[in-house]
N, C-alpha and C. Protein backbone atom coordinates (compact mmCIF):
# COMPACT_ATOMS: atom_id res chain seq x y z
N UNK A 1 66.23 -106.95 8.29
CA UNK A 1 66.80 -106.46 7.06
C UNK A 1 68.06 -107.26 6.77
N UNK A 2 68.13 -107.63 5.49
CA UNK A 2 69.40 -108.58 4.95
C UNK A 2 70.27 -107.68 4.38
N UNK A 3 71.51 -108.35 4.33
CA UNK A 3 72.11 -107.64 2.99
C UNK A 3 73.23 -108.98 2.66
N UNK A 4 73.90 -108.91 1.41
CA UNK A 4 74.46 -109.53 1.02
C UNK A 4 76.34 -108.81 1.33
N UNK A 5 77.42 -109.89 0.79
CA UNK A 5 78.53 -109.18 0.64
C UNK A 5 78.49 -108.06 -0.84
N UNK A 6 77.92 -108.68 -1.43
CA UNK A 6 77.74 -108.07 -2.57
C UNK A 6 77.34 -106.66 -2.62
N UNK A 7 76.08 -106.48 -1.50
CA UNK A 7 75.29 -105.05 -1.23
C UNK A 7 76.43 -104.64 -0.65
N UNK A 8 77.36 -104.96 0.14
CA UNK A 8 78.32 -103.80 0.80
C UNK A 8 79.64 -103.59 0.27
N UNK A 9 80.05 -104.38 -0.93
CA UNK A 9 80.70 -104.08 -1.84
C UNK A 9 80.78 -103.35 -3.17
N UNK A 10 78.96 -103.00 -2.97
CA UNK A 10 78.79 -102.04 -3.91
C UNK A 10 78.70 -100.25 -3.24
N UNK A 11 78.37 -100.51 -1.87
CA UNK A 11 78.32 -99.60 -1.65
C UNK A 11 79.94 -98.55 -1.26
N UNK A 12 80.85 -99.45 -1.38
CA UNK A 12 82.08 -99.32 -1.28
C UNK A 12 82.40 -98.76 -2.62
N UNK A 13 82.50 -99.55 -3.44
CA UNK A 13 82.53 -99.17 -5.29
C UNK A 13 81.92 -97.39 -5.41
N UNK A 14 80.64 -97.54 -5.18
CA UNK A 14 79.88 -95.94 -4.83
C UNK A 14 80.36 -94.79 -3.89
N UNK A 15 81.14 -95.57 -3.19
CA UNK A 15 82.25 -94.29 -2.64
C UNK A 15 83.37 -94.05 -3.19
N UNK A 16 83.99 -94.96 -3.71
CA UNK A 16 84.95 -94.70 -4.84
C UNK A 16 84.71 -93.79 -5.76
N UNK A 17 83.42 -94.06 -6.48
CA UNK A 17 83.06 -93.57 -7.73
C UNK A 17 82.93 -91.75 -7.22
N UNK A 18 82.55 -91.79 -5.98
CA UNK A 18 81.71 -90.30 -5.96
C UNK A 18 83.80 -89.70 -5.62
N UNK A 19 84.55 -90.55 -4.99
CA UNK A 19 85.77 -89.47 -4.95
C UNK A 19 86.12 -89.54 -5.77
N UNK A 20 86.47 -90.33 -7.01
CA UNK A 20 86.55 -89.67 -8.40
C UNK A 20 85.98 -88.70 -9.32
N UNK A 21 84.45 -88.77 -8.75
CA UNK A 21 83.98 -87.76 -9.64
C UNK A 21 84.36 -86.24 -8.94
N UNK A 22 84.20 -86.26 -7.70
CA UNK A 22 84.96 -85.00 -7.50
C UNK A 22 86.51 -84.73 -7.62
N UNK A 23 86.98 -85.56 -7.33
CA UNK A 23 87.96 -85.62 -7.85
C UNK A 23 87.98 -85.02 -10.10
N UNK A 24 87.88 -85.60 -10.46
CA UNK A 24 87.34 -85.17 -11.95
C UNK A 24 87.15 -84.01 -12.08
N UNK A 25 86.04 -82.91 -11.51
CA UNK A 25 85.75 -81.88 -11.30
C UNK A 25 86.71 -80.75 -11.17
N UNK A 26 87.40 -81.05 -9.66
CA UNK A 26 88.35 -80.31 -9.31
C UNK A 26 89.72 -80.45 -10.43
N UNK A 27 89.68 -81.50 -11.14
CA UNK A 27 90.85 -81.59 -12.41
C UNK A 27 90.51 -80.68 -13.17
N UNK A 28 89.07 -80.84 -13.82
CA UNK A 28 88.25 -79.50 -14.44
C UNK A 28 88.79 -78.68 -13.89
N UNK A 29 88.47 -77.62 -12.95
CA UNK A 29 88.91 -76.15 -12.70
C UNK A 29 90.30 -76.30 -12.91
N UNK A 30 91.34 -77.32 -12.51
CA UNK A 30 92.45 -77.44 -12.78
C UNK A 30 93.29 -77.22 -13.62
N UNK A 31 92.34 -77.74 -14.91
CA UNK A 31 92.64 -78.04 -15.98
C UNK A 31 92.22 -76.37 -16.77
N UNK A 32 91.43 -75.64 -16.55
CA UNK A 32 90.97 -74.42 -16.61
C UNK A 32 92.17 -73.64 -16.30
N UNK A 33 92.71 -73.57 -15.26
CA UNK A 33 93.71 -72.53 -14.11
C UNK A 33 94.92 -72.77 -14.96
N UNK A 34 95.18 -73.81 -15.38
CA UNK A 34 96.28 -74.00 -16.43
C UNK A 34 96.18 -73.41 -17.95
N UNK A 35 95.26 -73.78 -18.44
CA UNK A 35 94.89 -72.71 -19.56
C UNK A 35 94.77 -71.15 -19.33
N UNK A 36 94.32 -70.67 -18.05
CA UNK A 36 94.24 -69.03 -18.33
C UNK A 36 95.05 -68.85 -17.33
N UNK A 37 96.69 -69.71 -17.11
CA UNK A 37 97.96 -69.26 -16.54
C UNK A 37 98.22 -68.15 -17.44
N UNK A 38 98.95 -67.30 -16.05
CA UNK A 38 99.34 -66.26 -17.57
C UNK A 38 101.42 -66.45 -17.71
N UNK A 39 101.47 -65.91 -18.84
CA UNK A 39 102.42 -66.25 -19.53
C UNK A 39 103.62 -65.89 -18.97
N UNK A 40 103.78 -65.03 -17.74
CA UNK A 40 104.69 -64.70 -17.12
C UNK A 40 104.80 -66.09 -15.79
N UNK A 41 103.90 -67.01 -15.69
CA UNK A 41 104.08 -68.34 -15.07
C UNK A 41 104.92 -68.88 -15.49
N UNK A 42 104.86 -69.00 -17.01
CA UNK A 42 105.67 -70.16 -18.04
C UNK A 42 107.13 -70.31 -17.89
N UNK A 43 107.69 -69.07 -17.06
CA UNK A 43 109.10 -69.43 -16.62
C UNK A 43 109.34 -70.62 -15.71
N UNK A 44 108.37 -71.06 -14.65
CA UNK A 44 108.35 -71.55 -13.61
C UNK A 44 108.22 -73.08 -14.00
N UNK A 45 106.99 -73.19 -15.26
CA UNK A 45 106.31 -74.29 -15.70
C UNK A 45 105.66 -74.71 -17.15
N UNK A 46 106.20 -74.99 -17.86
CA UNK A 46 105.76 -75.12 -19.47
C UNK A 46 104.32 -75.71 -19.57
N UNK A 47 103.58 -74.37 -19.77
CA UNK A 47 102.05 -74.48 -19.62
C UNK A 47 100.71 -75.82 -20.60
N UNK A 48 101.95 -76.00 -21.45
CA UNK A 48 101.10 -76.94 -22.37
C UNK A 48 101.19 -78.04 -22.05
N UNK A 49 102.67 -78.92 -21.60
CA UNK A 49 103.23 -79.84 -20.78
C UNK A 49 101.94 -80.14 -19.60
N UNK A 50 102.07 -79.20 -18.57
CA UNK A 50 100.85 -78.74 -17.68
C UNK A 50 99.43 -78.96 -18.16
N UNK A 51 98.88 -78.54 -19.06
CA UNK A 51 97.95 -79.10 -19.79
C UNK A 51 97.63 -80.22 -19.95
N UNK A 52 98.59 -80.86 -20.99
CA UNK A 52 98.25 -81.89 -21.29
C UNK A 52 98.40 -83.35 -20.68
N UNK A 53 98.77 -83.11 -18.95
CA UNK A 53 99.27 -84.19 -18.17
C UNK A 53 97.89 -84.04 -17.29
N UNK A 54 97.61 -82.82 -17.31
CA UNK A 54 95.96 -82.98 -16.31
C UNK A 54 94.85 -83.09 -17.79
N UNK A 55 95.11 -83.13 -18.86
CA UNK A 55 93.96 -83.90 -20.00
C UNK A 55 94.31 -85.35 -19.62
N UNK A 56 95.05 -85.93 -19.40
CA UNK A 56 95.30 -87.01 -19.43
C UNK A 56 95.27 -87.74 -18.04
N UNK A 57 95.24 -86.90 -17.00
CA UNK A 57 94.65 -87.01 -15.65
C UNK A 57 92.67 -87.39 -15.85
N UNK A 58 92.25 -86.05 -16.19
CA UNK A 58 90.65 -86.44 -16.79
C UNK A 58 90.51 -87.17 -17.33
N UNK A 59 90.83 -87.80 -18.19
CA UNK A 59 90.86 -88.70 -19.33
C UNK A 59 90.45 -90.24 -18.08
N UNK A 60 91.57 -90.24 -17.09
CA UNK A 60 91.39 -91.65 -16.79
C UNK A 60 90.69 -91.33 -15.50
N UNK A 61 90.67 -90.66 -15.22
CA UNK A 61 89.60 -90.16 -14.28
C UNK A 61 88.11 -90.29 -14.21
N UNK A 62 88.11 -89.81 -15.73
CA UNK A 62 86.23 -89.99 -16.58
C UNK A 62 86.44 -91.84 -15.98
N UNK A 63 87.13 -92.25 -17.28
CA UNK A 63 87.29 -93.98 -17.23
C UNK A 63 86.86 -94.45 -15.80
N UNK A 64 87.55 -94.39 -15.04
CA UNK A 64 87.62 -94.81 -14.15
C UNK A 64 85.85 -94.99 -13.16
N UNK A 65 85.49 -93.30 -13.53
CA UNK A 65 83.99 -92.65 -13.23
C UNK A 65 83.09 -93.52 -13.77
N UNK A 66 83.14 -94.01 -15.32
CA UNK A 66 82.41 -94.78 -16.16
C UNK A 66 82.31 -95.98 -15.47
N UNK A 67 83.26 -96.55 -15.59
CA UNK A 67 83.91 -97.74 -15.09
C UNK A 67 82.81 -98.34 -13.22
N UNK A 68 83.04 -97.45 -12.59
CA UNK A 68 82.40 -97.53 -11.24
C UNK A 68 81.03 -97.06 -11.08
N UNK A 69 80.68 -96.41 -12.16
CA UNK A 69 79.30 -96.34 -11.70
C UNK A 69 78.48 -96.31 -12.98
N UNK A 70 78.42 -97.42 -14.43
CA UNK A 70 78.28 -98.04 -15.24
C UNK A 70 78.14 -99.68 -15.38
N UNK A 71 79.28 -99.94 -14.61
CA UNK A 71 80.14 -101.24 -14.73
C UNK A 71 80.58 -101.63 -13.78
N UNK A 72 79.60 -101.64 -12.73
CA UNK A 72 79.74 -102.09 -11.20
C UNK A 72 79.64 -103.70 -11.24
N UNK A 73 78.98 -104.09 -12.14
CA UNK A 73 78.07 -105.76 -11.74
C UNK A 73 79.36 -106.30 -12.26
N UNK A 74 80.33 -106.06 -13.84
CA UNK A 74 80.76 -107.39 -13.50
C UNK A 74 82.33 -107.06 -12.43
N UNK A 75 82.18 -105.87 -11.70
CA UNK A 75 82.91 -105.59 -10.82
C UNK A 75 82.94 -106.17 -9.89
N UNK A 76 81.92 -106.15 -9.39
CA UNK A 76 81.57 -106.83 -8.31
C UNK A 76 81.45 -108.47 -8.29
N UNK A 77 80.86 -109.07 -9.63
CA UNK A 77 81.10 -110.71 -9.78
C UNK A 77 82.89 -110.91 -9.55
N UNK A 78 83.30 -110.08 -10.07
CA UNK A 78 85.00 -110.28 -9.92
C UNK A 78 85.62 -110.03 -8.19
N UNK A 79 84.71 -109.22 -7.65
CA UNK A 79 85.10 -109.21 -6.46
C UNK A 79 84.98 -109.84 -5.08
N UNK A 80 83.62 -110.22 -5.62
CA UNK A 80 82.75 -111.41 -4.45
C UNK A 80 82.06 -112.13 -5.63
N UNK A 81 82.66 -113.37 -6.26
CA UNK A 81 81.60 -114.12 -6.98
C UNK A 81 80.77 -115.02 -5.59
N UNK A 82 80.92 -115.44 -5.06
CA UNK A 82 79.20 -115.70 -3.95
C UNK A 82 79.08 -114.57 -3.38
N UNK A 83 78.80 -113.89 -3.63
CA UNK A 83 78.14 -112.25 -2.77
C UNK A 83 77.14 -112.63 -2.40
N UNK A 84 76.17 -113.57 -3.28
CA UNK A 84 74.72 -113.43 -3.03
C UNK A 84 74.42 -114.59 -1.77
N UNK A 85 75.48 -115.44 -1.86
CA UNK A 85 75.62 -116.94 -1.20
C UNK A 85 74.94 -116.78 0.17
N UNK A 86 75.66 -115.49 0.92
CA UNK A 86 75.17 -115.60 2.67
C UNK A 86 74.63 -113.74 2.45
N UNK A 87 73.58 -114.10 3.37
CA UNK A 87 73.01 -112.72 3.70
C UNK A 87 73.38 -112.26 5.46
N UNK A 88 73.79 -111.39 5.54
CA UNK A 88 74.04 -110.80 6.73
C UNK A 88 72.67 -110.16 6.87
N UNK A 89 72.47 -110.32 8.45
CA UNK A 89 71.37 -109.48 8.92
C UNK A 89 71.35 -108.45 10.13
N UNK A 90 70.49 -107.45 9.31
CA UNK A 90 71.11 -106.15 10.09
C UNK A 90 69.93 -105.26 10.58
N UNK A 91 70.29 -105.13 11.93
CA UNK A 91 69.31 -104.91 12.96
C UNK A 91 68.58 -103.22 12.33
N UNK A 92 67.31 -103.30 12.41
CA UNK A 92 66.45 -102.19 12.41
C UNK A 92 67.06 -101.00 12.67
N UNK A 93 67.86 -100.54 13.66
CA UNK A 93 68.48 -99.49 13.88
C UNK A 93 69.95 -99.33 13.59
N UNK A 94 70.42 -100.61 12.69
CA UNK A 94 71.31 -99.64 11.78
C UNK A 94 71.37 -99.72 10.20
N UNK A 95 69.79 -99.84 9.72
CA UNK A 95 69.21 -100.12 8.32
C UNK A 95 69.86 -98.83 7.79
N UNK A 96 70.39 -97.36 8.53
CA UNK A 96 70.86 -96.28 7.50
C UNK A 96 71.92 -96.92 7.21
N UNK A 97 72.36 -97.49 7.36
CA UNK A 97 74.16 -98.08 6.90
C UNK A 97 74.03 -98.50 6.09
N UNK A 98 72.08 -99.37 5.05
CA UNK A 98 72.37 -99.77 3.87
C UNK A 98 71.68 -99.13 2.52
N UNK A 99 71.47 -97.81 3.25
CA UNK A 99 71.18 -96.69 2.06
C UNK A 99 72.53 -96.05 1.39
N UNK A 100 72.64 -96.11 -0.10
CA UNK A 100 73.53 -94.82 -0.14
C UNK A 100 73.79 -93.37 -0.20
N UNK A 101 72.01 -93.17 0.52
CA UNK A 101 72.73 -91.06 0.88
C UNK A 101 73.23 -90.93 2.00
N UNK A 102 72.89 -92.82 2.66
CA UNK A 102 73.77 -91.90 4.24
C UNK A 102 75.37 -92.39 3.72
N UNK A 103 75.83 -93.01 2.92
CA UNK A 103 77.34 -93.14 2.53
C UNK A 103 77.74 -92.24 1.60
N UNK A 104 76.90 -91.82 1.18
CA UNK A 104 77.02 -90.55 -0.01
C UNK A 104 77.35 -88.80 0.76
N UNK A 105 76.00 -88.75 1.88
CA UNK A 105 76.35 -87.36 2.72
C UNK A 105 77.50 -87.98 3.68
N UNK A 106 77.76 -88.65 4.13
CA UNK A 106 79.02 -88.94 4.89
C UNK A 106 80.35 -88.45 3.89
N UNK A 107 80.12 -88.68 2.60
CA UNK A 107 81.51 -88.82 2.07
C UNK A 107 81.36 -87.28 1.86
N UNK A 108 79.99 -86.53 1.20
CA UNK A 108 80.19 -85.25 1.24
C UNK A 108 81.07 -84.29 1.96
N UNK A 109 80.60 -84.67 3.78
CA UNK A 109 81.24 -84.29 5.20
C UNK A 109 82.35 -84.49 4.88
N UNK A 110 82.99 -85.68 5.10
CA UNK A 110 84.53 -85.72 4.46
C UNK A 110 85.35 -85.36 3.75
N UNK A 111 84.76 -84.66 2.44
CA UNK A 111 85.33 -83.84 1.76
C UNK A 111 85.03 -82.28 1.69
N UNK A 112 83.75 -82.42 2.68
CA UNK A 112 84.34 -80.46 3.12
C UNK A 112 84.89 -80.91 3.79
N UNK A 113 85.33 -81.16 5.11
CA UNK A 113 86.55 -80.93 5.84
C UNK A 113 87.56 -80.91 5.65
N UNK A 114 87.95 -82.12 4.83
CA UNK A 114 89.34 -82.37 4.47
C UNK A 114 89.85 -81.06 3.52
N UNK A 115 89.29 -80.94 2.62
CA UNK A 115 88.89 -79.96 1.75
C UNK A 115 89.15 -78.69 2.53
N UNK A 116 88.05 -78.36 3.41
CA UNK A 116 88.15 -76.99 3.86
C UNK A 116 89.64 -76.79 4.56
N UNK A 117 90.23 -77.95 5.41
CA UNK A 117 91.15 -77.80 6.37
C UNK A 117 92.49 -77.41 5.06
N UNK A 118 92.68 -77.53 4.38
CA UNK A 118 93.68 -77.97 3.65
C UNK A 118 93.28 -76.46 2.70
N UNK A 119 92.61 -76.01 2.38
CA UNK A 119 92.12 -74.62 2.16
C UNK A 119 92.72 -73.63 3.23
N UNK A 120 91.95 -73.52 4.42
CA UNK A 120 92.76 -72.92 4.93
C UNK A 120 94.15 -72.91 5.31
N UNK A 121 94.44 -73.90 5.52
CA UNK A 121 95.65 -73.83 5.68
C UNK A 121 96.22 -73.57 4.61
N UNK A 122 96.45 -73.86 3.28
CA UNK A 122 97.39 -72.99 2.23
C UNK A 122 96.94 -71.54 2.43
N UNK A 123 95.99 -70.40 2.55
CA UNK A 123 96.08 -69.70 2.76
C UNK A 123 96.47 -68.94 3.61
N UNK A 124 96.29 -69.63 5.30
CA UNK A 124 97.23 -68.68 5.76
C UNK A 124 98.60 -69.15 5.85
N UNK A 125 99.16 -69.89 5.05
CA UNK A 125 100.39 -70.32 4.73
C UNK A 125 100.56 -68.81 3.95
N UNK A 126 100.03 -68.45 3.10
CA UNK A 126 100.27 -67.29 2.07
C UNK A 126 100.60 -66.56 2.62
N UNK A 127 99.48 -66.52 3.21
CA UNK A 127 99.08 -64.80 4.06
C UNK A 127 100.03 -64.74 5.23
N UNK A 128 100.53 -65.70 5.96
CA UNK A 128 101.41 -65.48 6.36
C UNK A 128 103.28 -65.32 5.58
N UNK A 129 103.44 -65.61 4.24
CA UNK A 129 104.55 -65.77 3.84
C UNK A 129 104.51 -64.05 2.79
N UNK A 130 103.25 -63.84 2.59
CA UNK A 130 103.07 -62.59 1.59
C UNK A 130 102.54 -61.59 2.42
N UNK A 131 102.69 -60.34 3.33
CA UNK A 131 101.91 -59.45 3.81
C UNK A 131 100.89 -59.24 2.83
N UNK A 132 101.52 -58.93 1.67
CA UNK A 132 100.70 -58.18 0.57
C UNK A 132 99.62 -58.89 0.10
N UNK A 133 99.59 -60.40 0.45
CA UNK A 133 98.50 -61.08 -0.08
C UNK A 133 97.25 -60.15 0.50
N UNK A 134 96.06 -60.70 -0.64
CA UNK A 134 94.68 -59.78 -0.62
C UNK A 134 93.88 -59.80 -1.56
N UNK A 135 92.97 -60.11 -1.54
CA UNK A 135 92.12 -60.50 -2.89
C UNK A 135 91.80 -61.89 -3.38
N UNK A 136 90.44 -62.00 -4.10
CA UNK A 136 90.00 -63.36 -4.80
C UNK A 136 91.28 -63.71 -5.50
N UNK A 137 91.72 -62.86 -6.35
CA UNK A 137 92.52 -63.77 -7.53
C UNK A 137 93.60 -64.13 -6.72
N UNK A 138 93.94 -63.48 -5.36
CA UNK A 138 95.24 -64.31 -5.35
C UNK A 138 94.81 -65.79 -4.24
N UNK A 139 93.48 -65.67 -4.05
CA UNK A 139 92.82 -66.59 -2.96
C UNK A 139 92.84 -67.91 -3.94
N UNK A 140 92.67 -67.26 -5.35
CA UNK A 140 92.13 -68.36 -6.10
C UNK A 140 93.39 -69.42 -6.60
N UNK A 141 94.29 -68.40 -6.79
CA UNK A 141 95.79 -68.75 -7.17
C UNK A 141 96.87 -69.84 -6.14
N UNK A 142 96.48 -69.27 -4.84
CA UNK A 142 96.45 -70.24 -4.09
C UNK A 142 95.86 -71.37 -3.45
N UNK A 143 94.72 -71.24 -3.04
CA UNK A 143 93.66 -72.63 -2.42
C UNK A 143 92.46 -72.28 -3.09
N UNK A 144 92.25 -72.50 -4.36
CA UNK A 144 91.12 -72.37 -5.41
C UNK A 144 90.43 -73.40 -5.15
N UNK A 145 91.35 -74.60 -5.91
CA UNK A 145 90.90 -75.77 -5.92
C UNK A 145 90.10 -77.19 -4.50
N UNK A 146 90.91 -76.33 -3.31
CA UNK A 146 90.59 -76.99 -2.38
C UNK A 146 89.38 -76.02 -1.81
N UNK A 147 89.26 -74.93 -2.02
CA UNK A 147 87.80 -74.46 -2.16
C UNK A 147 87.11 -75.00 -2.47
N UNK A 148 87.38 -74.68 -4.13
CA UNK A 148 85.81 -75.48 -4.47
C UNK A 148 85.89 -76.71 -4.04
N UNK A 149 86.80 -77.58 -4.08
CA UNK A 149 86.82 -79.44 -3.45
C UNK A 149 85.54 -79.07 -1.97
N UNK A 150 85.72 -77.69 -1.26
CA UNK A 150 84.79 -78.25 0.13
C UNK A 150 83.59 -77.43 -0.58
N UNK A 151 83.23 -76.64 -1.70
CA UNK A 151 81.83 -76.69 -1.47
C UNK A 151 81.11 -77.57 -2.56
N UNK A 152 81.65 -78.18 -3.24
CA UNK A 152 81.48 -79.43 -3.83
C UNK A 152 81.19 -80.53 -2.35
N UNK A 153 81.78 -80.68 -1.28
CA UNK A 153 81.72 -81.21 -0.61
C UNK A 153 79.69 -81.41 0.32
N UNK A 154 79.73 -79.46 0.28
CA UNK A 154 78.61 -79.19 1.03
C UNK A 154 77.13 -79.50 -0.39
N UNK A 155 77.51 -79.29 -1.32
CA UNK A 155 76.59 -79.54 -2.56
C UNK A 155 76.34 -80.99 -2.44
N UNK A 156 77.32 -81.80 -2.03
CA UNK A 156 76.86 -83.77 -2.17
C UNK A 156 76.37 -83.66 -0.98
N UNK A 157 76.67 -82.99 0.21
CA UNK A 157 75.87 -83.78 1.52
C UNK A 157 74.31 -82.73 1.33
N UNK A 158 74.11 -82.25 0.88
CA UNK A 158 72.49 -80.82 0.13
C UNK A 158 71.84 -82.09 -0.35
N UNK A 159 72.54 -82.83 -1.41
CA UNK A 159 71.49 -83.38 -2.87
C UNK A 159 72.00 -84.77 -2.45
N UNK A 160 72.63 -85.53 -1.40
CA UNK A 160 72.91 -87.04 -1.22
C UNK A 160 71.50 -87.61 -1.18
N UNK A 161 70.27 -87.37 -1.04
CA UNK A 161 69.46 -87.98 -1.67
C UNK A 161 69.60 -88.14 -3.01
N UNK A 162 69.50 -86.88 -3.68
CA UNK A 162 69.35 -86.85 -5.27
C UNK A 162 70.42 -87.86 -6.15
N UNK A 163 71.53 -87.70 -5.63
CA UNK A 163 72.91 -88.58 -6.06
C UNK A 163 72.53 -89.97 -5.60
N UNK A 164 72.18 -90.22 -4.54
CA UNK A 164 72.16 -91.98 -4.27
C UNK A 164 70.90 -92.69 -5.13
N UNK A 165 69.65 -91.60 -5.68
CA UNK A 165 68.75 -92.36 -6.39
C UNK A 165 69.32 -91.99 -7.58
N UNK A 166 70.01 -91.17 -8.21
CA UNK A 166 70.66 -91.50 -9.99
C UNK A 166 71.67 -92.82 -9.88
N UNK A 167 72.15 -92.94 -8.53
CA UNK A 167 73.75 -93.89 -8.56
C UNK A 167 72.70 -95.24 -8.51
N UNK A 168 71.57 -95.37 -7.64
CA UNK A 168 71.18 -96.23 -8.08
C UNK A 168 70.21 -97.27 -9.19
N UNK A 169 69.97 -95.89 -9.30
CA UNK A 169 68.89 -96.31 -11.12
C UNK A 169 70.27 -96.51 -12.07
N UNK A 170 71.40 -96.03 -11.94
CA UNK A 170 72.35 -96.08 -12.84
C UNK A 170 72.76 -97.77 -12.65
N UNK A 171 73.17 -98.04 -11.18
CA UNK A 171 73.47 -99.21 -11.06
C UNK A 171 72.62 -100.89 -11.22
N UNK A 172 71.42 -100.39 -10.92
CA UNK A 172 70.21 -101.05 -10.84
C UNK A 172 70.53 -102.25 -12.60
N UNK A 173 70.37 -101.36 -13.63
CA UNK A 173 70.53 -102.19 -14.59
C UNK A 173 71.42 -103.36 -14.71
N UNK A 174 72.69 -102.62 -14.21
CA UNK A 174 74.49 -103.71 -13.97
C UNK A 174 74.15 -105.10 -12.85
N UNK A 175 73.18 -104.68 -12.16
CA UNK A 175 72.90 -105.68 -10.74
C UNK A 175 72.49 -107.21 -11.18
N UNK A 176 73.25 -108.31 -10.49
CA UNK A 176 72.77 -109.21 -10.70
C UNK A 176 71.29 -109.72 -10.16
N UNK A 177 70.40 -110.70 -10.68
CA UNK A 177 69.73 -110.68 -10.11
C UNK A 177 69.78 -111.27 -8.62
N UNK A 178 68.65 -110.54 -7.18
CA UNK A 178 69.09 -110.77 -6.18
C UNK A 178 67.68 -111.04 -5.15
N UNK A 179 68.05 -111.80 -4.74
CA UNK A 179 66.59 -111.88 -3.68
C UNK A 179 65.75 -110.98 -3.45
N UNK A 180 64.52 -110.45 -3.10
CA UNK A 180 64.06 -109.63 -3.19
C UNK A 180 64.13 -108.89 -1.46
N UNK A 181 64.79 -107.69 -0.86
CA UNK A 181 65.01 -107.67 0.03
C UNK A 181 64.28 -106.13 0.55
N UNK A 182 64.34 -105.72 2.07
CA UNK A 182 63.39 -104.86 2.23
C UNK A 182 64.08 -103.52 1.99
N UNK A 183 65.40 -103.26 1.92
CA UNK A 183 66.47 -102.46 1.33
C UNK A 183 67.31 -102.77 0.67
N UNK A 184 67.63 -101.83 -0.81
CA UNK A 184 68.30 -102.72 -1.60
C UNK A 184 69.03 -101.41 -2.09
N UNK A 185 69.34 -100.86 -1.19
CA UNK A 185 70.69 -99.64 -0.74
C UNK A 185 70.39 -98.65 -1.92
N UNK A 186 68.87 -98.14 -2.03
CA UNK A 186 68.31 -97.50 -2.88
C UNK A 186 68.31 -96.07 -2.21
N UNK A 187 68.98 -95.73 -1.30
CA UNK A 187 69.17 -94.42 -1.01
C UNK A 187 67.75 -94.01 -0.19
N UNK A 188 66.98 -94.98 0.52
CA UNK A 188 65.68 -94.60 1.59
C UNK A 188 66.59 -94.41 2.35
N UNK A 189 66.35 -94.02 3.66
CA UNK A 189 66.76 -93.56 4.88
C UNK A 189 67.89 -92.56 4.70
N UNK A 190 68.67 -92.11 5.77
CA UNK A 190 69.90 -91.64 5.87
C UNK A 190 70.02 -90.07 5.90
């Protein structure tokens, strides 16, 4: 099995793209939690200000999303123009390294944990600073977002098949043309 610099510079690009898009997401609820702040917050933080700095967070966030997993090819000519020049060859037993659901459920893993660890811990940061803490809304008020960040996490490593064959029919068009090879990081294995 071959691969090019090119194949492993895209698959790099595709991990980018997927922590932005969750990333993006979690701005979403973000961007939500700021709109149905309630008005006794607004002492602390001028809610529209707040608003409109995480619209403008999404905003380049999307871009960025577009950008990496749209507009990979002439990304990649800019990043390795001979990508295609030398092929590396890569032994039978570590062909999952050139699928992307096994870089896709890897990154999933990574972001429940990180995610979950960072969840818990603001909460019992709370719960230890508030006896009185208790309840969703104040669970939500505090580590909402890094919630959902880890089951967003467990949802990409579920469907990292499903995600690595849209990322690559998406990318497939942008691709230069390339030798014809026996993996072409189409999300088989992993």
């Amino acid at each position: 099995m071959n691969m090019t610099k090119r194949d492993i510079a895209d698959i790099v690009l595709v991990w980018m793209a997927m922590s932005f898009v969750l990333a993006l997401v979690t701005g979403i609820v973000t961007l939500g939690a700021y709109i149905g702040m309630p008005d006794e917050a607004s002492k602390y933080t001028d809610k529209w200000t707040a608003v409109g700095f995480e619209v403008l967070y999404i905003w380049v966030l999307a871009f960025l999303c577009y950008i990496l997993l749209f507009k990979r090819s002439p990304i990649l000519s800019l990043i390795v123009p001979d990508g295609t020049a030398k092929e590396l060859s890569i032994p039978a037993s570590l062909a999952v390294l050139t699928s992307y659901a096994f870089w896709v459920r890897l990154f999933g893993l990574f972001t429940f944990l990180s995610a979950g660890i960072r969840c818990f811990s603001r909460l019992s940061m709370d719960v230890a600073r508030n006896p009185e803490f208790a309840g969703p809304r104040s669970w939500m008020i505090s580590s909402g977002v890094e919630g959902v960040s880890a089951i967003l996490g467990i949802v990409v490593m579920w469907k990292a098949d499903w995600i690595a064959g849209r990322v690559a029919g998406i990318g497939s068009s942008n691709k230069a043309p390339q030798p014809a090879r026996a993996s072409d990081c189409s999300g088989q294995g992993g």
